[in-house]
Protein backbone atom coordinates (compact mmCIF):
# COMPACT_ATOMS: atom_id res chain seq x y z
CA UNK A 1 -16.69 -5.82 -14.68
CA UNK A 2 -16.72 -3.25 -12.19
CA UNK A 3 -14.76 -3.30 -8.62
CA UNK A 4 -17.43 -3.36 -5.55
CA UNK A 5 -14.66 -3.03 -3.10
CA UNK A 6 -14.17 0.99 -1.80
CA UNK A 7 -10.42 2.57 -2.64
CA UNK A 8 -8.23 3.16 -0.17
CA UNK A 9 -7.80 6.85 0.08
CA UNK A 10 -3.85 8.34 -0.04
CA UNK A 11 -2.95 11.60 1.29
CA UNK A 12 0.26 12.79 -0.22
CA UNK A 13 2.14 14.64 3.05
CA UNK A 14 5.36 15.44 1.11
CA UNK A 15 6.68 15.61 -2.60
CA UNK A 16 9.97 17.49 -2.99
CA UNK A 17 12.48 16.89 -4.99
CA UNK A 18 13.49 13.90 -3.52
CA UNK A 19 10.94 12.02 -1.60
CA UNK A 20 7.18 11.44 -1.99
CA UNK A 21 5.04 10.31 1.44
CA UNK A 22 1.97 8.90 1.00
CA UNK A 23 -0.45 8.52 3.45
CA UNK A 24 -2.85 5.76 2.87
CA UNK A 25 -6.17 4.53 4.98
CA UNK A 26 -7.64 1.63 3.82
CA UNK A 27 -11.11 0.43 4.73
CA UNK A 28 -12.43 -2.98 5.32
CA UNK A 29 -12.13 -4.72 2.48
CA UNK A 30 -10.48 -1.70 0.64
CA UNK A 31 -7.46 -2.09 -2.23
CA UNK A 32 -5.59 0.52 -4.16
CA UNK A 33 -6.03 -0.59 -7.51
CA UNK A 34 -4.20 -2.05 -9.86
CA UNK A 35 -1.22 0.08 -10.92
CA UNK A 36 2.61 -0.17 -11.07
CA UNK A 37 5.40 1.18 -8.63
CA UNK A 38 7.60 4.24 -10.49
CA UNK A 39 9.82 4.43 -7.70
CA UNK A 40 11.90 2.62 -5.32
CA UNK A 41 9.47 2.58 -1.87
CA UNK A 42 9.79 2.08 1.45
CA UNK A 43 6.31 1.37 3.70
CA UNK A 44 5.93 1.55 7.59
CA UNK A 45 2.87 0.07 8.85
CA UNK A 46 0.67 2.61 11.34
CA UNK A 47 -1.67 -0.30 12.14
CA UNK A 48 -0.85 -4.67 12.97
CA UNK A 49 -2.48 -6.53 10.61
CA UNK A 50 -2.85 -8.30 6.95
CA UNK A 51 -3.01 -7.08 3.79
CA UNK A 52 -3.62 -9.23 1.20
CA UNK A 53 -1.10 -8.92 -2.35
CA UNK A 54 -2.66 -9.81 -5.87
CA UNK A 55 0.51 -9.75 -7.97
CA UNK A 56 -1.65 -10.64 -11.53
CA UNK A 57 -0.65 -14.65 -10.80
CA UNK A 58 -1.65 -14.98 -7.12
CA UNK A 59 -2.60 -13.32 -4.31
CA UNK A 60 -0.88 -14.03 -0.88
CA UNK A 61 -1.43 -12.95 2.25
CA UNK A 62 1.06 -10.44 3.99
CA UNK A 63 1.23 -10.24 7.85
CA UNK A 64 2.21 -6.23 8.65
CA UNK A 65 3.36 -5.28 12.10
CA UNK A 66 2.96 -1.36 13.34
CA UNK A 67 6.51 0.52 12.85
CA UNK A 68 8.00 -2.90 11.30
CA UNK A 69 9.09 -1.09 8.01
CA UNK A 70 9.89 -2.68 4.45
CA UNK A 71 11.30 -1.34 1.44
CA UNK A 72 10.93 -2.65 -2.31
CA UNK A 73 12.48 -1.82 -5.70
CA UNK A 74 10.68 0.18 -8.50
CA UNK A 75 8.29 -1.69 -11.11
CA UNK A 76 6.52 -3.97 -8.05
CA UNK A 77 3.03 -4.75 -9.70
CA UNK A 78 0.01 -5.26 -7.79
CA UNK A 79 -3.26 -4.85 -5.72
CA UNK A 80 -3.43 -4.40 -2.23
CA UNK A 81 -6.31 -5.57 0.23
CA UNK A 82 -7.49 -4.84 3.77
CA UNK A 83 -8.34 -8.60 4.76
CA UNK A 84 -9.05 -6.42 8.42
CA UNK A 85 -12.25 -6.04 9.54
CA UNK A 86 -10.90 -2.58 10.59
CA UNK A 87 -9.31 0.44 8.96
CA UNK A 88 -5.45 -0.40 8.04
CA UNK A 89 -3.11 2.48 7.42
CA UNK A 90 0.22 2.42 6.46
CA UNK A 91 2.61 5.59 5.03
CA UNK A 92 4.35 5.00 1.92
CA UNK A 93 7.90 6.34 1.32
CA UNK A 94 8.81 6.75 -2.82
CA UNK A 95 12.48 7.23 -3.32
CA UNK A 96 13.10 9.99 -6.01
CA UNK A 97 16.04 9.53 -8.94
């Protein structure tokens, strides 16, 4: 079965040795794919809005507020959704060993 929804897109802005920063623009209705977290991360929302988190069990809805930054601990599984009916971006922050 095949994914109709479009990809968000990432831009990487920075990978040294001790940070990566990932832009990412999300479309209506866009998600990242599935795929696992290899670092410790830290994401500050660009736009207001909600993104919505399948974590494989259930998917919940998560209310993101511009500048309002969180951070979470490597090996976070999931999907993540635009529920917008607008472009959401956010910038990702991975945390190097």
């Amino acid at each position: 079965m095949t994914d109709a929804r479009p990809l968000a897109v990432p831009t990487v802005q920075v990978d040294n040795a001790r940070v990566k920063v990932t832009e990412w623009r999300f479309p209506p209705g866009g998600h990242t794919g599935w795929h696992r977290h290899e670092m410790d991360y830290v994401v500050v929302p660009i736009t207001s809005g909600r993104l919505d988190i399948d974590n494989g069990r259930e998917v919940f809805a998560a209310e993101l507020t511009s500048g309002v930054s969180y951070a979470r601990d490597i090996g976070v599984e999931h999907d993540v959704i635009n529920a917008n009916d607008f472009e959401f971006v956010f910038v990702e922050i991975e945390v190097k060993p």
